[in-house]
N, C-alpha and C. Protein backbone atom coordinates (compact mmCIF):
# COMPACT_ATOMS: atom_id res chain seq x y z
N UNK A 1 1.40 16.23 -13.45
CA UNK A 1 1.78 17.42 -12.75
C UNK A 1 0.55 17.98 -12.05
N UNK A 2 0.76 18.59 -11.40
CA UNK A 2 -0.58 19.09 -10.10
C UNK A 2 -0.16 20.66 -9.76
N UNK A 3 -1.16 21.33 -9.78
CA UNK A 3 -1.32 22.84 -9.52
C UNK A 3 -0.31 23.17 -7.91
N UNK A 4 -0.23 23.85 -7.56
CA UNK A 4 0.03 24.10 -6.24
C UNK A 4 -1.39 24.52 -5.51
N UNK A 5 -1.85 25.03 -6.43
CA UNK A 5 -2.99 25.31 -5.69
C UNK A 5 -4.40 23.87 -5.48
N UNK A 6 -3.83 23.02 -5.90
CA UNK A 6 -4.92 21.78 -5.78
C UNK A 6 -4.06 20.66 -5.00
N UNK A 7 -3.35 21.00 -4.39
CA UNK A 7 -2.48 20.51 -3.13
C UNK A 7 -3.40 19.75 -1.91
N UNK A 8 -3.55 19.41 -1.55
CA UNK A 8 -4.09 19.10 -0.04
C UNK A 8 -2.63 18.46 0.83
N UNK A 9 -2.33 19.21 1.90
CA UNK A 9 -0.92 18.60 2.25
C UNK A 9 -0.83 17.42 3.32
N UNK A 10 -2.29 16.97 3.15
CA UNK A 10 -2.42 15.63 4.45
C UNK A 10 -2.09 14.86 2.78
N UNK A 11 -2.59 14.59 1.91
CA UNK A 11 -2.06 13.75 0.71
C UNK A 11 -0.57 13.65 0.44
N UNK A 12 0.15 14.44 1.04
CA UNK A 12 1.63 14.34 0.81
C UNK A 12 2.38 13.84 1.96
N UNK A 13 2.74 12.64 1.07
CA UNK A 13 4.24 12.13 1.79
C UNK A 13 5.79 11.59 0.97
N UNK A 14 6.49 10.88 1.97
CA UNK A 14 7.91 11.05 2.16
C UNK A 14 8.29 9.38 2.08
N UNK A 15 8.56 8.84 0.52
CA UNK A 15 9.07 7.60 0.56
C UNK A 15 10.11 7.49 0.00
N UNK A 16 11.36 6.66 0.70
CA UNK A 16 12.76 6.28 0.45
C UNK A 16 13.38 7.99 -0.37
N UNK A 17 12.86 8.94 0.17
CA UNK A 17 13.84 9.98 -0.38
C UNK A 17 13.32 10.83 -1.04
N UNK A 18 11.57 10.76 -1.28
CA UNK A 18 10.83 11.23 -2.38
C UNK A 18 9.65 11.56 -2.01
N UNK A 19 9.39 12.42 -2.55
CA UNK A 19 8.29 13.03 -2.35
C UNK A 19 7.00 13.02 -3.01
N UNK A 20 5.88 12.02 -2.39
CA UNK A 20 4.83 11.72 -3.44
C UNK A 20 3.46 12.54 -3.16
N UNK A 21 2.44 12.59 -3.93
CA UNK A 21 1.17 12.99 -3.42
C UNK A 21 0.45 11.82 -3.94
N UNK A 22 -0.78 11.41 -2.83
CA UNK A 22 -1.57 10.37 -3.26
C UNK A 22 -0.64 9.41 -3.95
N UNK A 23 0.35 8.97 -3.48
CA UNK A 23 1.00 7.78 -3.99
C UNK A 23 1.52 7.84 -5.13
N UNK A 24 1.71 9.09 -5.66
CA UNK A 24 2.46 9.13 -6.78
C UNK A 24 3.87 9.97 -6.95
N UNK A 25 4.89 9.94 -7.49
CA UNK A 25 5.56 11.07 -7.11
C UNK A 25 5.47 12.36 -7.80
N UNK A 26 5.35 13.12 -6.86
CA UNK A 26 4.98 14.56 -6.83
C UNK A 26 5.51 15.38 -7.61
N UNK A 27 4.73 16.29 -8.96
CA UNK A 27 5.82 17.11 -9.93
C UNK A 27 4.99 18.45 -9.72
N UNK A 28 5.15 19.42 -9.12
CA UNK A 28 4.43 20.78 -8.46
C UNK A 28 4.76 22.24 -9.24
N UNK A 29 3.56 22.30 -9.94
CA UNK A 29 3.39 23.53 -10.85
C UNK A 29 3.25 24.58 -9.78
N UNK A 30 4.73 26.06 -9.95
CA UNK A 30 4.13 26.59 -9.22
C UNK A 30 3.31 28.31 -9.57
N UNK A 31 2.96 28.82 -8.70
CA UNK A 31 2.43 30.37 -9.09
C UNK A 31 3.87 31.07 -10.20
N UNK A 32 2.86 31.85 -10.43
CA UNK A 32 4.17 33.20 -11.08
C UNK A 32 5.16 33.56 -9.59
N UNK A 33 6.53 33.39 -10.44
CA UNK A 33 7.24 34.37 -9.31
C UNK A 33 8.61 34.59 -9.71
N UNK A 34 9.25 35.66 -8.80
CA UNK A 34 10.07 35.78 -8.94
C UNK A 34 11.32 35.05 -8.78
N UNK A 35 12.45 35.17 -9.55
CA UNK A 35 13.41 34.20 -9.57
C UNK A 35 14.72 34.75 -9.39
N UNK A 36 15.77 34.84 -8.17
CA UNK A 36 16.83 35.04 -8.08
C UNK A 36 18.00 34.28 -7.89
N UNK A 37 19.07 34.64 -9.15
CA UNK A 37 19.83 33.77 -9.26
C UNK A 37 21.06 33.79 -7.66
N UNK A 38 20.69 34.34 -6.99
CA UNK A 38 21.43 34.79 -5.68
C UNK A 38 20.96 35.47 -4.81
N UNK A 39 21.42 34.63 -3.38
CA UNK A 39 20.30 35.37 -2.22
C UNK A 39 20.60 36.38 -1.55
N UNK A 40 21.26 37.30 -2.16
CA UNK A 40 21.35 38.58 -1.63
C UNK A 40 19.79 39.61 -2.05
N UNK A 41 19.59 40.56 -1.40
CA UNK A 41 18.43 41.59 -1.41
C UNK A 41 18.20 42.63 -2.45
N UNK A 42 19.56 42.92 -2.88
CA UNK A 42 19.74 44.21 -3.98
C UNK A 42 19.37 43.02 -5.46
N UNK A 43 18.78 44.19 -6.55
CA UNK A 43 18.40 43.86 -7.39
C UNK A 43 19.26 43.96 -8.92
N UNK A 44 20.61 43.67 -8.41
CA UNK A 44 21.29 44.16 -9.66
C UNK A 44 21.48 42.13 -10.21
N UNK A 45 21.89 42.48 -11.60
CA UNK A 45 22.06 41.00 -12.05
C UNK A 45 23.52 40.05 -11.99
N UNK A 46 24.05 40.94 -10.93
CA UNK A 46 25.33 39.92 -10.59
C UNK A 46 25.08 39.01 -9.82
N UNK A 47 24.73 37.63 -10.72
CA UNK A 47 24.41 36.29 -9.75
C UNK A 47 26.06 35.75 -9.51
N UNK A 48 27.32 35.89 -9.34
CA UNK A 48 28.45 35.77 -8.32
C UNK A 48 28.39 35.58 -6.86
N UNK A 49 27.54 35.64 -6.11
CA UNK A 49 27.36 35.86 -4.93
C UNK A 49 27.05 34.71 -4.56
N UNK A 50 26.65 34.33 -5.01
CA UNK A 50 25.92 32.41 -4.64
C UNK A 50 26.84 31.26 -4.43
N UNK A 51 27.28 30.77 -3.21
CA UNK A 51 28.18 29.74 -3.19
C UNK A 51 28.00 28.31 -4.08
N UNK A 52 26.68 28.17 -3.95
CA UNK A 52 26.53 27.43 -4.63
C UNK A 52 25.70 27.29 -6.10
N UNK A 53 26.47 27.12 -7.27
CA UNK A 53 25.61 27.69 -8.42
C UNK A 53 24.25 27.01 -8.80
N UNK A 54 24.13 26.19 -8.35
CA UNK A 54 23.04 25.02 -8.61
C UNK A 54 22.01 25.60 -7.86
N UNK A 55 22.29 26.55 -6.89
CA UNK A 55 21.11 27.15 -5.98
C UNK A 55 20.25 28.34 -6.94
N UNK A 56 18.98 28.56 -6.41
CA UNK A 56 18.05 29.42 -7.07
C UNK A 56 17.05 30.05 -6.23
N UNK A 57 16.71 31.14 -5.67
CA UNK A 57 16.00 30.97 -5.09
C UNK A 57 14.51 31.57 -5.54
N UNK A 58 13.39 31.57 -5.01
CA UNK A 58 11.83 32.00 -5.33
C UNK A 58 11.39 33.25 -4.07
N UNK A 59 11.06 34.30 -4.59
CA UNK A 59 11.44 35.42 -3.71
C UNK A 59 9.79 35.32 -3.54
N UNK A 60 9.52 35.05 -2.05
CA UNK A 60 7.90 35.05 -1.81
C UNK A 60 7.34 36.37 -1.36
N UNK A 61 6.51 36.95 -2.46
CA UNK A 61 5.35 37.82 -2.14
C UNK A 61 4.45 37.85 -0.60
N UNK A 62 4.55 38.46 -0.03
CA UNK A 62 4.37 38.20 1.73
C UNK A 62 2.58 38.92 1.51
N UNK A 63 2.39 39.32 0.90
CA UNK A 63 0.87 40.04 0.28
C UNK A 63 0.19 38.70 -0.24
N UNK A 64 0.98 37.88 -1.50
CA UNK A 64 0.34 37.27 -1.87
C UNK A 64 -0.42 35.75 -1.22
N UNK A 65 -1.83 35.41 -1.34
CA UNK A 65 -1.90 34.00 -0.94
C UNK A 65 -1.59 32.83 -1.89
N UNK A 66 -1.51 33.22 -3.00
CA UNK A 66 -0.84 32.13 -3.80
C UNK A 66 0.81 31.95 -3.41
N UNK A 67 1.32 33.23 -2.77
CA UNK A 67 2.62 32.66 -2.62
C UNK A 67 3.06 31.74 -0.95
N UNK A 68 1.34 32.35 -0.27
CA UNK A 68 1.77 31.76 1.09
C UNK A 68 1.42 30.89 1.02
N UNK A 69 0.34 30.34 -0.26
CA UNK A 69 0.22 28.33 -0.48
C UNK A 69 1.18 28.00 -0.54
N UNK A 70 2.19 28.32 -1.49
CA UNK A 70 3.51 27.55 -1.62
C UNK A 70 4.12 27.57 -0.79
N UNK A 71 4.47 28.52 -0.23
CA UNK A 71 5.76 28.52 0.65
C UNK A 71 4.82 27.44 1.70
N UNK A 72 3.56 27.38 2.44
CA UNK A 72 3.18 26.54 3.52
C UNK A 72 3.43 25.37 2.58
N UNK A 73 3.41 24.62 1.24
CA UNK A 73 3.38 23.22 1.05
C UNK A 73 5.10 23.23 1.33
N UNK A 74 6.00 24.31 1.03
CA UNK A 74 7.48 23.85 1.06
C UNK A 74 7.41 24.04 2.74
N UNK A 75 7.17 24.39 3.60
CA UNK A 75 7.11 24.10 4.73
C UNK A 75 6.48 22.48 5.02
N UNK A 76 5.61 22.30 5.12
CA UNK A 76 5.90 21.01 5.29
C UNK A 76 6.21 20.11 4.98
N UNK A 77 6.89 20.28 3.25
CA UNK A 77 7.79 18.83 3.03
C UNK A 77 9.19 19.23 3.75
N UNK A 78 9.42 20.01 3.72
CA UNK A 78 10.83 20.53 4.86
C UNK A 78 10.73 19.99 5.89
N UNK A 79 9.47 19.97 6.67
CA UNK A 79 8.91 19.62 8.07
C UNK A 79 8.96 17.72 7.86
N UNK A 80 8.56 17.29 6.61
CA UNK A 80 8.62 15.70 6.66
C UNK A 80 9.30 14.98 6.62
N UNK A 81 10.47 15.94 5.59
CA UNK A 81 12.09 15.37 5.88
C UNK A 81 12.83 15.77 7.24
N UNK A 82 12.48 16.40 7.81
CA UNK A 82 13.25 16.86 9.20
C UNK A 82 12.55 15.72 10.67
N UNK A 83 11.37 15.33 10.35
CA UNK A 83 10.74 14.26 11.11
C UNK A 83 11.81 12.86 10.36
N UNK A 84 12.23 13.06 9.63
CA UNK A 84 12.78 11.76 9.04
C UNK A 84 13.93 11.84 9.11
N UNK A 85 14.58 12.58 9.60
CA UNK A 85 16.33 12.90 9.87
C UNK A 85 16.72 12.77 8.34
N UNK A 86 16.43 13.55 7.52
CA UNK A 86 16.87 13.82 6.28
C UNK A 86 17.08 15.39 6.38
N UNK A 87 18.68 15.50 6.12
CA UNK A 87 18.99 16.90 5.35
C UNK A 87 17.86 17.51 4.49
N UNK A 88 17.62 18.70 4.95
CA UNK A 88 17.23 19.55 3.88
C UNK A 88 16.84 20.47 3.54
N UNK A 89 17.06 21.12 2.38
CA UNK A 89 17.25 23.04 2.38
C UNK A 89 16.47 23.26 1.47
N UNK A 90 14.72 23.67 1.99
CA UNK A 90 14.19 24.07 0.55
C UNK A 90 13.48 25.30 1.75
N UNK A 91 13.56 25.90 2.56
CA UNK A 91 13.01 27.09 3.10
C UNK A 91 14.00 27.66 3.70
N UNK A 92 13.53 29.46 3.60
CA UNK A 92 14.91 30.37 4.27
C UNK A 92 13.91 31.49 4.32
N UNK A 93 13.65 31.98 5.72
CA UNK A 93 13.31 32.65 6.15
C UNK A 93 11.78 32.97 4.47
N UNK A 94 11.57 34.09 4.10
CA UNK A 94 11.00 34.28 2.92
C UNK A 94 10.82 34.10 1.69
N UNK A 95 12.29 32.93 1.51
CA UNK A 95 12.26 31.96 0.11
C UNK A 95 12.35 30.94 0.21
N UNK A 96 12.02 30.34 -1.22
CA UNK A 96 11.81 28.79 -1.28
C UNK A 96 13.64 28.50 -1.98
N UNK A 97 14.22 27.41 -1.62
CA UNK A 97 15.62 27.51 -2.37
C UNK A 97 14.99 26.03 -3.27
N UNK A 98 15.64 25.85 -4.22
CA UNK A 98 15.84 25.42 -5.03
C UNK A 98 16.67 24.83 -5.89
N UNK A 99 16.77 23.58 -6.57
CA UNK A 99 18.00 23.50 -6.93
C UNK A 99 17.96 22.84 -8.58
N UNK A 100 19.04 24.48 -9.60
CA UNK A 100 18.92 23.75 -10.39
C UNK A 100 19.60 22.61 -11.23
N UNK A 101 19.49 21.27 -11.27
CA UNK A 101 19.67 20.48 -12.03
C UNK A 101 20.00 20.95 -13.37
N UNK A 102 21.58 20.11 -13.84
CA UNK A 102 21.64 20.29 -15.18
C UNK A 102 20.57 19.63 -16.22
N UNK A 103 19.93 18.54 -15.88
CA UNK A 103 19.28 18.22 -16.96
C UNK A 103 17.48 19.27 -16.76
N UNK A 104 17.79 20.56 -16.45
CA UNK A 104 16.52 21.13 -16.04
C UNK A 104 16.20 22.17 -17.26
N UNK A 105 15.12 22.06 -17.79
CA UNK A 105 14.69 22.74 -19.38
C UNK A 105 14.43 24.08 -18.97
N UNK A 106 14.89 24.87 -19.32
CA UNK A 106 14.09 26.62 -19.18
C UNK A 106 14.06 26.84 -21.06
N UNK A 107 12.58 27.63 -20.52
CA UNK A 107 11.78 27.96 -22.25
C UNK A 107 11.77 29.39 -21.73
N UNK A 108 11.78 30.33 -22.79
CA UNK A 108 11.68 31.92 -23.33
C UNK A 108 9.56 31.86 -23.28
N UNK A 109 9.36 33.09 -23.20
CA UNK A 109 8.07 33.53 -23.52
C UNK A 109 7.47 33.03 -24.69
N UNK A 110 8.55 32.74 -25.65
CA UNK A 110 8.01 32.28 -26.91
C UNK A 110 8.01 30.62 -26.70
N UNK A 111 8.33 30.27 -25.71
CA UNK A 111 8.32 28.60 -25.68
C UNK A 111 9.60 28.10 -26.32
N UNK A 112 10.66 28.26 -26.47
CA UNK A 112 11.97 28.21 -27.24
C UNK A 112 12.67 27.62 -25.92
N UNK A 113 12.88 26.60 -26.52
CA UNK A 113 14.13 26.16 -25.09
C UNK A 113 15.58 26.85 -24.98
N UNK A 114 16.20 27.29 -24.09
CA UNK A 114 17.31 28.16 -24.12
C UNK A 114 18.01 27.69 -22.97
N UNK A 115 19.30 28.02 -22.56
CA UNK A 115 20.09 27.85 -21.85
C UNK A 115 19.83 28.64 -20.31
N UNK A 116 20.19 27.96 -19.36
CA UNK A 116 20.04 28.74 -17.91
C UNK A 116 20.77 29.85 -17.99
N UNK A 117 21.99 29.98 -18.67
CA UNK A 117 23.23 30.79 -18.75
C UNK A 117 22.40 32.28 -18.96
N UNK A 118 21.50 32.34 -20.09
CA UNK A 118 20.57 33.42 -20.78
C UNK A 118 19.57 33.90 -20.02
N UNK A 119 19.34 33.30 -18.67
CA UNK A 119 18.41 33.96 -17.92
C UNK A 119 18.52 34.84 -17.04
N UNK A 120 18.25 35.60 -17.05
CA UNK A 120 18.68 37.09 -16.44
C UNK A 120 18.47 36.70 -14.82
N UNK A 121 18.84 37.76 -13.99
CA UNK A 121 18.25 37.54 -12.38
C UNK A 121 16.65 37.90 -12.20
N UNK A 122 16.38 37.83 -11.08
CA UNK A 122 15.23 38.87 -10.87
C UNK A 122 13.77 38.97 -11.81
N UNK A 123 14.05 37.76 -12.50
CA UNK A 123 13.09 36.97 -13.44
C UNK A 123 11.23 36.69 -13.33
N UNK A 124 10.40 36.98 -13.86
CA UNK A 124 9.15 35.98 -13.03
C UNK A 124 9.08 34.67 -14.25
N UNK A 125 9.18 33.73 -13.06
CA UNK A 125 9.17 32.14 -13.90
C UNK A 125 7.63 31.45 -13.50
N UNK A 126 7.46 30.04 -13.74
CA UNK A 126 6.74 29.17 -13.34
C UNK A 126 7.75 28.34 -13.55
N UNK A 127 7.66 27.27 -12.44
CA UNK A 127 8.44 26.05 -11.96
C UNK A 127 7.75 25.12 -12.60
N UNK A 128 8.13 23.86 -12.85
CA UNK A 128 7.76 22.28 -12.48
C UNK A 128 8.90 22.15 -11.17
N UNK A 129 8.76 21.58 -10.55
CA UNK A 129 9.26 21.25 -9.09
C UNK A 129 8.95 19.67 -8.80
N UNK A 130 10.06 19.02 -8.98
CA UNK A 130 10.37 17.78 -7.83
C UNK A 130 11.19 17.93 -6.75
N UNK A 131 10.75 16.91 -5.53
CA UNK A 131 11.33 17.01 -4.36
C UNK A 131 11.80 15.63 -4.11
N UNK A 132 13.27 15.53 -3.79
CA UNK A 132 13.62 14.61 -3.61
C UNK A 132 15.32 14.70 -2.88
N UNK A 133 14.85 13.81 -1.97
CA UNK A 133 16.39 13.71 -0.91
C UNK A 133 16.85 15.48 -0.42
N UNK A 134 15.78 15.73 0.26
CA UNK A 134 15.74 16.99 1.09
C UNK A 134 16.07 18.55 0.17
N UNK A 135 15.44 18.26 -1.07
CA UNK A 135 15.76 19.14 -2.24
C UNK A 135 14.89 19.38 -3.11
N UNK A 136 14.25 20.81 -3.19
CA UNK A 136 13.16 20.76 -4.36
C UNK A 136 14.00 21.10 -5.86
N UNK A 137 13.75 20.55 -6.92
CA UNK A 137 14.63 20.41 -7.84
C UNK A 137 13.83 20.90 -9.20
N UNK A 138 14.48 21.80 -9.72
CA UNK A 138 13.39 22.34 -11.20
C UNK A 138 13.24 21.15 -12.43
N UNK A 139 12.58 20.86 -12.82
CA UNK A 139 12.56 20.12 -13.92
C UNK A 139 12.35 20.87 -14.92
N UNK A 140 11.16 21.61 -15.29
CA UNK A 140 11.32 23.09 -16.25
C UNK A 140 10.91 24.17 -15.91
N UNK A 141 11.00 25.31 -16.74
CA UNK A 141 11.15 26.80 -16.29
C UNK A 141 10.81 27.23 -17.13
N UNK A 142 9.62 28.04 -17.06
CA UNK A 142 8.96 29.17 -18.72
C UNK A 142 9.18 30.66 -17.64
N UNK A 143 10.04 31.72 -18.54
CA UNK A 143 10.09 32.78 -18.32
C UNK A 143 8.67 33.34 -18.82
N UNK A 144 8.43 34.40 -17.57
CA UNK A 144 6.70 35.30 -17.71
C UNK A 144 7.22 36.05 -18.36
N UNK A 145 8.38 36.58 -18.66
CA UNK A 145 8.59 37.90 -19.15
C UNK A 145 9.69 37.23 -20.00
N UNK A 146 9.25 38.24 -21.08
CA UNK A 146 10.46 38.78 -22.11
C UNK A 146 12.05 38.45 -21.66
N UNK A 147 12.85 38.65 -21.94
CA UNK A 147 14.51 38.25 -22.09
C UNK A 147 14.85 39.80 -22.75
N UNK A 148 15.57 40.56 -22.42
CA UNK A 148 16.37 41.75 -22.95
C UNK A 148 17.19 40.97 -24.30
């Protein structure tokens, strides 16, 4: 796994569907952030709104430069699949979308593996992130904060 912040994005490319760095495929630790289970703006925890439930999105800090590293590396794997006529939805205007996979682990503050179902909206997480076939995809998820 590799920092986001120890990225270099000339090292990243785009084979048969996948997304490698330096020839390997790519698993991208990212900053603290926020996590909404639906891309609407208001902050209440009715994730209903989301057509698609598998979607997630990462609400980028426009202050922060750790969040404008990320969002520039999800810009250009967006940019490498779109040179490659590959579908794909991992940028929207100020978020990163995301998609979560059922076989994708989310852990509690205490490190306790728990169900996606139990995670509130409006969350701050850290990602593991794979990208593959025009899709950044969670592999696991540690909540920064507490759980009510």
């Amino acid at each position: 796994m590799i920092s986001y912040k120890d990225i270099n994005t000339l090292d990243i490319s785009l084979e048969n569907g996948v997304v490698n760095y330096k020839n390997e495929i790519m698993l991208m630790k990212t900053p603290i952030i926020i996590m909404k289970k639906n891309d609407n703006d208001n902050d209440n925890d009715n994730d209903n709104d989301n057509d698609n439930d598998n979607e997630i999105f990462l609400k980028i800090n426009k202050e922060s430069q750790l969040h404008d590293k990320l969002f520039t590396i999800c810009g250009y794997i967006d940019t490498l699949f779109k040179l490659k006529k590959v579908n794909s939805k991992i940028i929207n205007q100020n978020k990163i979308i995301i998609n979560n996979r059922c076989d994708a682990k989310f852990f509690d503050s205490n490190r306790n593996c728990i169900p996606f179902s139990k995670v509130k909206n409006n969350v701050k997480v850290i990602f593991s992130l794979q990208c593959k076939d025009g899709r950044l995809n969670i592999v696991e998820g540690l909540l920064y904060e507490k759980m009510e």
